[in-house]
Every structure is written in C-alpha cells, then in structure tokens.
C-alpha atoms as a PDB file:
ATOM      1  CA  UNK A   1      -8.500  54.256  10.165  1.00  0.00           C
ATOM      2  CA  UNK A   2      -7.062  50.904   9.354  1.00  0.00           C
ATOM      3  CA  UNK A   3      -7.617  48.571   6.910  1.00  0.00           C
ATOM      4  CA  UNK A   4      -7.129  45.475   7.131  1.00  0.00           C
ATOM      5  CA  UNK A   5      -4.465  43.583   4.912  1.00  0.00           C
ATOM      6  CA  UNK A   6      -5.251  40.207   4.056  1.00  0.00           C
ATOM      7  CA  UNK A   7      -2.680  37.557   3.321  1.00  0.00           C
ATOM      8  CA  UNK A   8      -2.173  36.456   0.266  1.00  0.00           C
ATOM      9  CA  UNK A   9      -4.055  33.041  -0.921  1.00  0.00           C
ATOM     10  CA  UNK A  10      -1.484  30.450  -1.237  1.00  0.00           C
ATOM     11  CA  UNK A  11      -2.020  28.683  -4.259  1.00  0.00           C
ATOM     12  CA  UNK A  12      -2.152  24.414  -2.642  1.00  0.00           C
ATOM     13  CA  UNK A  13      -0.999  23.209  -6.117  1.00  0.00           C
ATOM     14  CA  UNK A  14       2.363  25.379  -5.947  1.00  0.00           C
ATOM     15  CA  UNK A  15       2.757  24.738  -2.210  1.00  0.00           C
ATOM     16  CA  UNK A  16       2.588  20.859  -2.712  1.00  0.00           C
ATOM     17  CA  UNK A  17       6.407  19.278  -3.895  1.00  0.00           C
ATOM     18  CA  UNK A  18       5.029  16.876  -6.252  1.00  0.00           C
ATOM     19  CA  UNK A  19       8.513  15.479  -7.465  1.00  0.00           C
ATOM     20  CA  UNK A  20       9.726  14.885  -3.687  1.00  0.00           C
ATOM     21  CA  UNK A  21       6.243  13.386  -2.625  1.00  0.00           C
ATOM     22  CA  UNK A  22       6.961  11.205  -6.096  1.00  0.00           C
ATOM     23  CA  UNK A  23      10.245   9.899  -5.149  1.00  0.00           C
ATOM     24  CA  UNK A  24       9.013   8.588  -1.446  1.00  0.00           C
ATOM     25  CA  UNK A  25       5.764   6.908  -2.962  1.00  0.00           C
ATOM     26  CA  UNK A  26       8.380   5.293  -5.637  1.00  0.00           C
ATOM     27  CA  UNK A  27      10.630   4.487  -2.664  1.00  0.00           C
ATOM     28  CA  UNK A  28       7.631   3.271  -0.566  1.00  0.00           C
ATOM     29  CA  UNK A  29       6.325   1.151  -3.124  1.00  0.00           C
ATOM     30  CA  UNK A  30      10.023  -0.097  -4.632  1.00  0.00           C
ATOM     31  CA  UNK A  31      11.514  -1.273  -1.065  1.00  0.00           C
ATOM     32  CA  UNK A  32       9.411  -4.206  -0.444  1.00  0.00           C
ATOM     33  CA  UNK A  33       9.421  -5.359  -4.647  1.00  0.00           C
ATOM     34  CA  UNK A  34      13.578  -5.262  -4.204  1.00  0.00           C
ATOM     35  CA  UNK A  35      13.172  -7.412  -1.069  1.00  0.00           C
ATOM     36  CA  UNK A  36      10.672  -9.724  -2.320  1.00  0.00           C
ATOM     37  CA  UNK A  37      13.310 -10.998  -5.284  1.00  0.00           C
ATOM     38  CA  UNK A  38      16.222 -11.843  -2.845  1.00  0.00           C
ATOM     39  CA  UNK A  39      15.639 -11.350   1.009  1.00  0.00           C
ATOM     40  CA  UNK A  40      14.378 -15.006   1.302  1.00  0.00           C
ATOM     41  CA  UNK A  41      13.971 -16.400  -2.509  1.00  0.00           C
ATOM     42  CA  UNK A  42      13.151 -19.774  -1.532  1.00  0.00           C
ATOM     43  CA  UNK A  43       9.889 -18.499  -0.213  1.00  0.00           C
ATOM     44  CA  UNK A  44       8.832 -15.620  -2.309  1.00  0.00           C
ATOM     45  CA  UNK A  45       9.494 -16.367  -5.604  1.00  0.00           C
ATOM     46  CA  UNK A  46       7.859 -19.000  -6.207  1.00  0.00           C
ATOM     47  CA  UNK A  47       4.608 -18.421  -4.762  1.00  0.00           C
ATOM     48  CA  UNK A  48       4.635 -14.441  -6.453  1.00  0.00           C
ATOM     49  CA  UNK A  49       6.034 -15.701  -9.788  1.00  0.00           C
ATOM     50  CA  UNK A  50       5.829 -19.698 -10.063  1.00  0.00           C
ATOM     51  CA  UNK A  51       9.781 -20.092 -10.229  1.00  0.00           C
ATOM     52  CA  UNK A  52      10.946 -22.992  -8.804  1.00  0.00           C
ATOM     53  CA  UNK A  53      14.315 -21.505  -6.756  1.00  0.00           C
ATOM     54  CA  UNK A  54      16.535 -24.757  -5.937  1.00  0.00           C
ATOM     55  CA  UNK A  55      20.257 -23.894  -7.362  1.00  0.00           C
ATOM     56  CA  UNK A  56      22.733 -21.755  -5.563  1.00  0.00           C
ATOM     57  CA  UNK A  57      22.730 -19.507  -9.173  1.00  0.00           C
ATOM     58  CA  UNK A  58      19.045 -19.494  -8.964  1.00  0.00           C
ATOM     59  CA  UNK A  59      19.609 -17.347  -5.488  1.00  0.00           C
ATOM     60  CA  UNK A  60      22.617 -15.333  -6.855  1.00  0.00           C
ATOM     61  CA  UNK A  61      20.402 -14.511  -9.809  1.00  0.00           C
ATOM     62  CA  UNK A  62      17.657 -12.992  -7.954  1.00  0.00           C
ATOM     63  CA  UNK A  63      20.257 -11.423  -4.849  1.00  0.00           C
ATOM     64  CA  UNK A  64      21.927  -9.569  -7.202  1.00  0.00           C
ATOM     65  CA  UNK A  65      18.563  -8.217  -9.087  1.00  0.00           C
ATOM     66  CA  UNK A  66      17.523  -7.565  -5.324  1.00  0.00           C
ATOM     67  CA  UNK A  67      21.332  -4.812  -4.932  1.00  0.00           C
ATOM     68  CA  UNK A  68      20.499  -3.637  -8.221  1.00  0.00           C
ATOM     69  CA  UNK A  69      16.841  -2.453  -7.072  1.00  0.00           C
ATOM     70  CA  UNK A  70      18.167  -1.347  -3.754  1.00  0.00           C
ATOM     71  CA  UNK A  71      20.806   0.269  -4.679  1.00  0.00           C
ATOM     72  CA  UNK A  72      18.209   2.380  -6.936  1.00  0.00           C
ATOM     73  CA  UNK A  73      15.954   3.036  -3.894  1.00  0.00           C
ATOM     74  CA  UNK A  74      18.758   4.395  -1.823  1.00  0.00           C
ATOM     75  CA  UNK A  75      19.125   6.877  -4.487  1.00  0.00           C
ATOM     76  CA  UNK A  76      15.799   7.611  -4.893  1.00  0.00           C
ATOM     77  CA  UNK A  77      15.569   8.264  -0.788  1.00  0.00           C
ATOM     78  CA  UNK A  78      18.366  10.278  -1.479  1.00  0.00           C
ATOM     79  CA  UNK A  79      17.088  12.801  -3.814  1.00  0.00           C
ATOM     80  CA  UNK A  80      13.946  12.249  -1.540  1.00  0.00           C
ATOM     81  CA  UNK A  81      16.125  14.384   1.060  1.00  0.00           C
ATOM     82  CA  UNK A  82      18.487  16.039  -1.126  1.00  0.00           C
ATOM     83  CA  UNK A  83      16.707  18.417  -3.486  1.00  0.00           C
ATOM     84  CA  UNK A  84      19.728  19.055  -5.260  1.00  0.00           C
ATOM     85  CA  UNK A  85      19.574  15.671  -6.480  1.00  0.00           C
ATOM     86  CA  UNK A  86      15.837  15.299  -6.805  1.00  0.00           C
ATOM     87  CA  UNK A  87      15.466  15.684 -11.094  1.00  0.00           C
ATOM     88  CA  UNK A  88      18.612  13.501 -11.420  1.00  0.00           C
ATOM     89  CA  UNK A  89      16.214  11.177  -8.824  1.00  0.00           C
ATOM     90  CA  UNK A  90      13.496  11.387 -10.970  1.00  0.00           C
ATOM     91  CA  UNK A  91      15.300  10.850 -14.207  1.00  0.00           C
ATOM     92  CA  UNK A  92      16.776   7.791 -13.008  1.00  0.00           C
ATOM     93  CA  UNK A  93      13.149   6.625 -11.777  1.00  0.00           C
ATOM     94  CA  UNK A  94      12.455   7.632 -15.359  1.00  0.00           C
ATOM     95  CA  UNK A  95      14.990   5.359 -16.907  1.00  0.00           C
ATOM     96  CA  UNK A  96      15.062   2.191 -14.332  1.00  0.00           C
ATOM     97  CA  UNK A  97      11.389   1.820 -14.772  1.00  0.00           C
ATOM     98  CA  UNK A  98      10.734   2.582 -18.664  1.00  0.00           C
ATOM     99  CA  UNK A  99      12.890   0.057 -19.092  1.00  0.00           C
ATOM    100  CA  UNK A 100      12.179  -2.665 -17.436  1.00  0.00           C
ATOM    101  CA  UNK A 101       8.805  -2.359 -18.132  1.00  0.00           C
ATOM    102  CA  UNK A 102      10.062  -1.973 -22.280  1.00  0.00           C
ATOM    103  CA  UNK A 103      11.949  -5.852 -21.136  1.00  0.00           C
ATOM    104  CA  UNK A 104       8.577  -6.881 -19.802  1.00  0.00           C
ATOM    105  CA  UNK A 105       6.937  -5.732 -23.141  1.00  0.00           C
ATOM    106  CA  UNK A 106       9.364  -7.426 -25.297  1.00  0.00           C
ATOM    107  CA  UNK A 107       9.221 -11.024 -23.808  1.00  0.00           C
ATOM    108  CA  UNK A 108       4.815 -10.687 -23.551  1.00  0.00           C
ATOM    109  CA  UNK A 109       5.356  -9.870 -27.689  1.00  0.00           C
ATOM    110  CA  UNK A 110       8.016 -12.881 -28.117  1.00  0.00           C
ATOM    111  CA  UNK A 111       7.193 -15.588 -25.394  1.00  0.00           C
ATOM    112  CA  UNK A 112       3.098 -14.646 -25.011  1.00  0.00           C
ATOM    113  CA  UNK A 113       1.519 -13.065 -21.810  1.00  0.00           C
ATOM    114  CA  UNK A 114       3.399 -13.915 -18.272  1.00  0.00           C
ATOM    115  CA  UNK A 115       1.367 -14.681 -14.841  1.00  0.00           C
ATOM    116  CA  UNK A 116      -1.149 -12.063 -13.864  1.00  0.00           C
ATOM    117  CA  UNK A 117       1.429 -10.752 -11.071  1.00  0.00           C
ATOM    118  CA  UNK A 118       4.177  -9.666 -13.824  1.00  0.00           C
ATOM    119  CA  UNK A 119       1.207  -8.110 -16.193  1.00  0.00           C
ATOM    120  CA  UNK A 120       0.341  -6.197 -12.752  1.00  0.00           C
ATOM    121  CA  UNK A 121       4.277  -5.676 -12.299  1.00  0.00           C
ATOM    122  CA  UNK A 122       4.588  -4.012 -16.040  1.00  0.00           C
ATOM    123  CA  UNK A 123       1.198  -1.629 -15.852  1.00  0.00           C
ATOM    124  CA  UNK A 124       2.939  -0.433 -12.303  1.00  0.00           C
ATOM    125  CA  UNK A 125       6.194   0.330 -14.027  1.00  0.00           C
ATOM    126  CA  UNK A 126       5.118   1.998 -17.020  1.00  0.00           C
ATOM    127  CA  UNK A 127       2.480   4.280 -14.575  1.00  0.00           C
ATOM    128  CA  UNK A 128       5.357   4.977 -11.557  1.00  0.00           C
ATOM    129  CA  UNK A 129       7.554   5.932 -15.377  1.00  0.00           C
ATOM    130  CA  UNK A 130       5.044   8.158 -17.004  1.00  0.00           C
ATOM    131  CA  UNK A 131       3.825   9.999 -14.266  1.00  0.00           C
ATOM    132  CA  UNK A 132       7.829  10.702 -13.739  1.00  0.00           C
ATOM    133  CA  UNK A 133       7.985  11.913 -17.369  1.00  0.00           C
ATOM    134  CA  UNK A 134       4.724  14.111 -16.444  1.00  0.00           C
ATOM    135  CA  UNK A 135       6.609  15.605 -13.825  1.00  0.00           C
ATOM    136  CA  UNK A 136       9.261  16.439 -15.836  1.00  0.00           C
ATOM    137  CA  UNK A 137       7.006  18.246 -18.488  1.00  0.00           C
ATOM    138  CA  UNK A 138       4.965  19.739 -15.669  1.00  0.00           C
ATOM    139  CA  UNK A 139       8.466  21.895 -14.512  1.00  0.00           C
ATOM    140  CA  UNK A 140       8.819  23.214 -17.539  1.00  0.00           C
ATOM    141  CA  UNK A 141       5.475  23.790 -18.647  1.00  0.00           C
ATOM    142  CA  UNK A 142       3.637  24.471 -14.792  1.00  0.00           C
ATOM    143  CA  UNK A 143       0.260  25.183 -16.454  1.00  0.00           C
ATOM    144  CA  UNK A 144      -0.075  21.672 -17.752  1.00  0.00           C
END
C-alpha cells in the first residue's frame, strides 16, 4: 500500500524577496523624480516646485542633482540584479533617503513649511527610508 506524500507547504512570506522587490519599487519610483530635476528644467521645475529656472547655473544646479540621483538608481538596479550587492543597495537607499528627507526637515523647522509637492516629497522619503530600515531589522529578526 502507498501513501501518499504530500509536499511540503511553502511558507508565501519566506518565498517572497522583499529587499529585491524593495529596491525595484525604489528604482521605479526614483527614475522619473531624478529626471524631473534636470532632463528638461525649464519645464518641470517650475510648474512641480515654483522655481523660476532662467540662468545657465540654475540648469547646472539641478543637472547635476539629476547624476547624483541617477547615479544612485543605477546602483539600486544593480543590487536589484546582483544579490550580492542587494544590503549594500538597501543601505545606501537607507542613507540617500534619510537624509535628504533630515535636509527637508531642517529647512520646514528654519524657513517654515515648503509647497505641498516637497511636504509630499519628504513623507515619501522618510517612508521609501524606514521601510528600508524595517527590512534591515526584519533579516535579523525574521519573526518581526
């Protein structure tokens, strides 16, 4: 007589790579942000964030914060791909976002409260940051 052997239950929480499906929402959502500051300045910036962009500086300005963020999301794709280099990913997620968001923080306490988009802009960094940090605690502690 046989009996029949039933497969074990995979367990969906354990089978789902949170930190990899992390870094390509973070990638998904940080691509178009980077190209919004310096793909075509003229146009974007002032209608997201009521800057008036006339000077050649003005466009240097927000080009060069526009390499800094993509430079960051080609990392971030990277460890996307590249497990090896997914916590270092993450960390970095960690750190870019945190800290802007701490900038953000410390002009609204000094200057007063920016435009509605950049209030928006801050409560998306500090959430895309701390759910990185939960991540982090979550590997060591996978019961959390």
């Amino acid at each position: 007589m046989k009996i029949a052997v039933m497969s074990p239950r995979v367990n969906l929480v354990q089978a789902i790579d949170y930190p990899k499906r992390y870094l390509g929402i973070v990638v998904l959502i940080m691509l178009p942000v980077s190209l919004s500051y310096g793909a075509a300045p003229t146009w974007t910036i002032p209608d997201l964030l009521d800057i008036p962009v006339e000077s050649v500086n003005t466009h240097n300005l927000f080009r060069a914060m526009m390499g800094l963020y993509l430079a960051f999301v080609a990392f971030w794709a990277y460890g996307y791909f590249q497990e090896k280099q997914r916590l270092t990913a993450i960390y970095t997620v960690i750190i870019f976002m945190l800290g802007v968001a701490s900038g953000r923080m410390l002009s609204m306490a000094l200057d007063g409260p920016p435009s509605p988009m950049l209030i928006f802009y801050t409560l998306s960094e500090l959430t895309i940051g701390l759910t990185g940090v939960y991540l982090l605690y979550r590997r060591v502690n996978p019961y959390f």
